[in-house]
Protein backbone atom coordinates (compact mmCIF):
# COMPACT_ATOMS: atom_id res chain seq x y z
CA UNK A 1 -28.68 91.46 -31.28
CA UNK A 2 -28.42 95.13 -30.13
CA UNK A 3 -25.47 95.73 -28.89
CA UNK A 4 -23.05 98.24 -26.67
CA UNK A 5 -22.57 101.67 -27.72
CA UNK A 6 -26.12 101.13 -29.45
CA UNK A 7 -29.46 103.13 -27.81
CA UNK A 8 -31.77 101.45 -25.79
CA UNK A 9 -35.37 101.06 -27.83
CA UNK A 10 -37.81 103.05 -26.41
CA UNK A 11 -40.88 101.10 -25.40
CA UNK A 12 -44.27 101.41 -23.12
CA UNK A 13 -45.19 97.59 -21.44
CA UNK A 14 -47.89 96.66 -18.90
CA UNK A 15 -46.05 95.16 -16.00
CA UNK A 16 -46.73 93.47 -12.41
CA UNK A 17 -45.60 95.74 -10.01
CA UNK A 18 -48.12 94.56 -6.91
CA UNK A 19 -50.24 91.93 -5.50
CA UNK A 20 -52.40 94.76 -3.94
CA UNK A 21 -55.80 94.19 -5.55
CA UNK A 22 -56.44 96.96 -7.81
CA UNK A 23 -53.01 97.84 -7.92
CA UNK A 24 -51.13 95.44 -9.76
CA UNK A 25 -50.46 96.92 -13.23
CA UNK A 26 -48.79 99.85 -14.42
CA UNK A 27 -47.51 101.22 -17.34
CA UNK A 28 -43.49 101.26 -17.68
CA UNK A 29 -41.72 102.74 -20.33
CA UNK A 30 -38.59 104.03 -21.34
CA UNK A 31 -38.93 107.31 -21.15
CA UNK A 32 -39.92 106.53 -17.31
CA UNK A 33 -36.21 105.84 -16.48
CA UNK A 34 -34.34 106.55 -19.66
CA UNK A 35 -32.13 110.09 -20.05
CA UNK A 36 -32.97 110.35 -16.21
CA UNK A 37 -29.02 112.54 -15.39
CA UNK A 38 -28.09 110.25 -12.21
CA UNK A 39 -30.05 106.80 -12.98
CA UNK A 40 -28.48 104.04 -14.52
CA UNK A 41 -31.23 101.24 -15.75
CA UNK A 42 -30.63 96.94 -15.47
CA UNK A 43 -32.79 95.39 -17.31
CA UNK A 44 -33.21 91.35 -17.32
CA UNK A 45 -35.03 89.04 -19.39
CA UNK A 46 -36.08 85.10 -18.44
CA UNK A 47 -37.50 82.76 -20.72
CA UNK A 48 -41.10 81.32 -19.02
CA UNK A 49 -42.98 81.83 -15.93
CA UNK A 50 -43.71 78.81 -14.07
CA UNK A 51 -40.42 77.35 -14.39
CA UNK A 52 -37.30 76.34 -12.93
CA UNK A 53 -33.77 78.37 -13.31
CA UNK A 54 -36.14 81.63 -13.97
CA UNK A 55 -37.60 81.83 -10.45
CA UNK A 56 -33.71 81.69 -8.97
CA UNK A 57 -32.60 84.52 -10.91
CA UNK A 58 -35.36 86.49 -10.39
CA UNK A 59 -35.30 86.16 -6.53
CA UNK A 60 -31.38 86.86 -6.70
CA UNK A 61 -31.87 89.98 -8.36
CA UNK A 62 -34.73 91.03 -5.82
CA UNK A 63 -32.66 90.10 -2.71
CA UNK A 64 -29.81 92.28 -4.51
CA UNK A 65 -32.28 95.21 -5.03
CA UNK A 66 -30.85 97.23 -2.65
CA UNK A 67 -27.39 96.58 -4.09
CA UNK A 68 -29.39 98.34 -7.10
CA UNK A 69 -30.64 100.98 -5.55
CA UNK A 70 -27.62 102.12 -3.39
CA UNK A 71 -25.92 102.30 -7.62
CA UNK A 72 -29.04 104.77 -8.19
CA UNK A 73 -30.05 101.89 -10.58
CA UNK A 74 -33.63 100.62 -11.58
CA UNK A 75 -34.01 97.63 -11.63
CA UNK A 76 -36.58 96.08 -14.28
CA UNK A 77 -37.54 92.24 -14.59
CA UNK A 78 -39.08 91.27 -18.19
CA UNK A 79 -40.16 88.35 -20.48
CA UNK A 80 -42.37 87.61 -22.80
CA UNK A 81 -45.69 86.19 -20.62
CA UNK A 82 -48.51 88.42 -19.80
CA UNK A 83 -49.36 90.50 -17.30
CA UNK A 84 -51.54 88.05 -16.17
CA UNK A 85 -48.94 85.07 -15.99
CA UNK A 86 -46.84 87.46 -13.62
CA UNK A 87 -49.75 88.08 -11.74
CA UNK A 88 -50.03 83.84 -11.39
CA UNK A 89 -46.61 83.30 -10.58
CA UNK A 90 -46.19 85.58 -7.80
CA UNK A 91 -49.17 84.75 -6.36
CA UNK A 92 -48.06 80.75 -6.63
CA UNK A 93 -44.36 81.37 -5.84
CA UNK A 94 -43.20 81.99 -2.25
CA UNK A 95 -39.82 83.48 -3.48
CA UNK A 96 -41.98 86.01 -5.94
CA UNK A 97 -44.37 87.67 -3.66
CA UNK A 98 -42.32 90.61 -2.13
CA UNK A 99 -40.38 91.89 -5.58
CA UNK A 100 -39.46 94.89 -5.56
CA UNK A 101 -39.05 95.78 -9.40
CA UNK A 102 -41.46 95.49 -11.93
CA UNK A 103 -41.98 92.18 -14.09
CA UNK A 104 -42.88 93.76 -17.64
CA UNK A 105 -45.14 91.84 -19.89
CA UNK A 106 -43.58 91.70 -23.16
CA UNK A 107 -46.85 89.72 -25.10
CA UNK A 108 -46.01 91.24 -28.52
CA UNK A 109 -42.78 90.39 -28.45
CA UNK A 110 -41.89 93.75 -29.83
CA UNK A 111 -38.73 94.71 -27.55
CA UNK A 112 -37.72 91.27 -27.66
CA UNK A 113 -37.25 91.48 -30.52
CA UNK A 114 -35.65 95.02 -30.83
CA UNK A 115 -32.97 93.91 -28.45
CA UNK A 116 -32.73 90.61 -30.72
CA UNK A 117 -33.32 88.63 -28.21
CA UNK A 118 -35.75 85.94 -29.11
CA UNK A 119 -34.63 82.51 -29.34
CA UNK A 120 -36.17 81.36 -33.11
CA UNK A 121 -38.62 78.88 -33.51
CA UNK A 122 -40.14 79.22 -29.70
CA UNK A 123 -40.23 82.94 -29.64
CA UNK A 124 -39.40 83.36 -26.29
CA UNK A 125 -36.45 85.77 -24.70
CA UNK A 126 -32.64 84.21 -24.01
CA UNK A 127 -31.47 85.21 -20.59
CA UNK A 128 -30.45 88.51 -21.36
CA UNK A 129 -29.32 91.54 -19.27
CA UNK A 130 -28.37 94.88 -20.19
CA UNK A 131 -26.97 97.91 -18.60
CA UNK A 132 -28.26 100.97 -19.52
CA UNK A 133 -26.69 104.25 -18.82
CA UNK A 134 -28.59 107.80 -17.83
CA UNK A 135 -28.54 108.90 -21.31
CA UNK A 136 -30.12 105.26 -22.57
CA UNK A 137 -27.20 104.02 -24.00
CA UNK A 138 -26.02 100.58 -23.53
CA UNK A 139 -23.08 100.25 -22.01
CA UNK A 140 -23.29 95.82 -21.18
CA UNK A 141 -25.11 93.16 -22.35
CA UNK A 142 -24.82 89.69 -21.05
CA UNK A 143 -26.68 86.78 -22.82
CA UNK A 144 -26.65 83.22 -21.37
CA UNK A 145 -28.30 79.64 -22.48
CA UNK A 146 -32.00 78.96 -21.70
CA UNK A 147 -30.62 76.36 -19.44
CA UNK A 148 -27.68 78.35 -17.29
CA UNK A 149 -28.55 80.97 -15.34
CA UNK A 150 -26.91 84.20 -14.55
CA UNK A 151 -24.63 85.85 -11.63
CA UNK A 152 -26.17 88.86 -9.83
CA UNK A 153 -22.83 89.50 -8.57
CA UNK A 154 -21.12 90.02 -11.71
CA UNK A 155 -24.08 92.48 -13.17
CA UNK A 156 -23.22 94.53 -10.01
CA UNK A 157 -19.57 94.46 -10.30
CA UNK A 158 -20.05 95.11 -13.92
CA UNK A 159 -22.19 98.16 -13.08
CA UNK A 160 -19.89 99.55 -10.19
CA UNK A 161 -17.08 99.59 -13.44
CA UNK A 162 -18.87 101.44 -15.54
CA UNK A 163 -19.85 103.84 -13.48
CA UNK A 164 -16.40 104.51 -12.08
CA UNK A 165 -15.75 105.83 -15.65
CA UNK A 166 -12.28 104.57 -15.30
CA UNK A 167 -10.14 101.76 -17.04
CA UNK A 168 -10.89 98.71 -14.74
CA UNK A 169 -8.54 95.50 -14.92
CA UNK A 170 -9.93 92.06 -14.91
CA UNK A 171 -11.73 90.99 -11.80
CA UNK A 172 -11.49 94.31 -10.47
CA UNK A 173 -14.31 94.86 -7.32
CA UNK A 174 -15.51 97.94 -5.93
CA UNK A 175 -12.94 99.73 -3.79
CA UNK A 176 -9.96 98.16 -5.86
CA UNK A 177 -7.88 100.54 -7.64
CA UNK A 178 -8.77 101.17 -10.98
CA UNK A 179 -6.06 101.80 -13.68
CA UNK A 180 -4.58 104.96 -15.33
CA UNK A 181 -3.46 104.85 -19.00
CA UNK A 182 -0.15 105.65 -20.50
CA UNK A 183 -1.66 108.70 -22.06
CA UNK A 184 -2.58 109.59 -18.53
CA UNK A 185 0.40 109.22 -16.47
């Protein structure tokens, strides 16, 4: 698996970013929100559409987006259904329809399986999230089970460390005091 310290892959998906008719694909890529100076990127991965811990994770991270935002963060859903299957789920899932961040189509598999994500024999992506700093390095990555699902919280409180660029003790929170070093004092 890619890990910290490594560079993001760069990468250009079809993704769901609508239900307006006509206007529910675009093109993402990396170089969309990669070696941007003041954005940070988080990017999750579920398994499967149409199924059961994914849609709770998903709607988490949406009713967090502003969270996301307020960090100058995008925010980018992914896994490895089509565009198509997106399209299907948010139409057939009451807790999918107003998303604010794009669900990327992975169907090749390709990033996937850059990031070394794919869980072998079913091909499809662990539950994976990265933090990606402005210069498209990454600076987190998280993987859980298919069957346990992540904390929004923690991504965020993750994210508000890093971006303090200080030394930050364990279960530090935005607004604690962060730590100075020996070599420091």
């Amino acid at each position: 698996m890619i890990g910290i310290g490594e560079k993001f892959p760069d990468f250009d998906k079809i993704a769901v970013v609508s239900l307006d008719k006509g206007k529910e694909f675009e093109n993402v890529s990396s170089s969309s929100f990669i070696n941007d100076d003041n954005k940070w990127t988080v990017m999750f991965w579920w398994p499967k559409d149409f199924t059961f811990v994914c849609p709770t994770e998903i709607a988490e991270f949406n009713n967090n987006y502003g969270e996301f935002r307020d960090r100058d963060t995008t925010l980018l859903g992914a896994s490895t259904d089509s565009e198509f299957v997106h399209l299907a789920w948010r139409n057939n899932h009451d807790d999918l329809r107003g998303l604010k961040f794009p669900m990327i189509a992975d169907t090749s598999k390709s990033l996937a399986e850059d990031l070394g994500i794919l869980v072998a024999g079913e091909k499809v992506a662990y539950r994976a999230t990265f933090i990606i700093d402005p210069q498209g390095i990454i600076r987190w990555v998280c993987v859980n089970d298919l069957n346990v699902g992540r904390n929004v919280k923690e991504v965020l409180r993750v994210l508000d460390g890093l971006q303090t660029d200080e030394l930050c003790p364990c279960n530090w929170e935005k607004g604690e005091e962060t730590l100075t070093s020996a070599l420091e004092a």
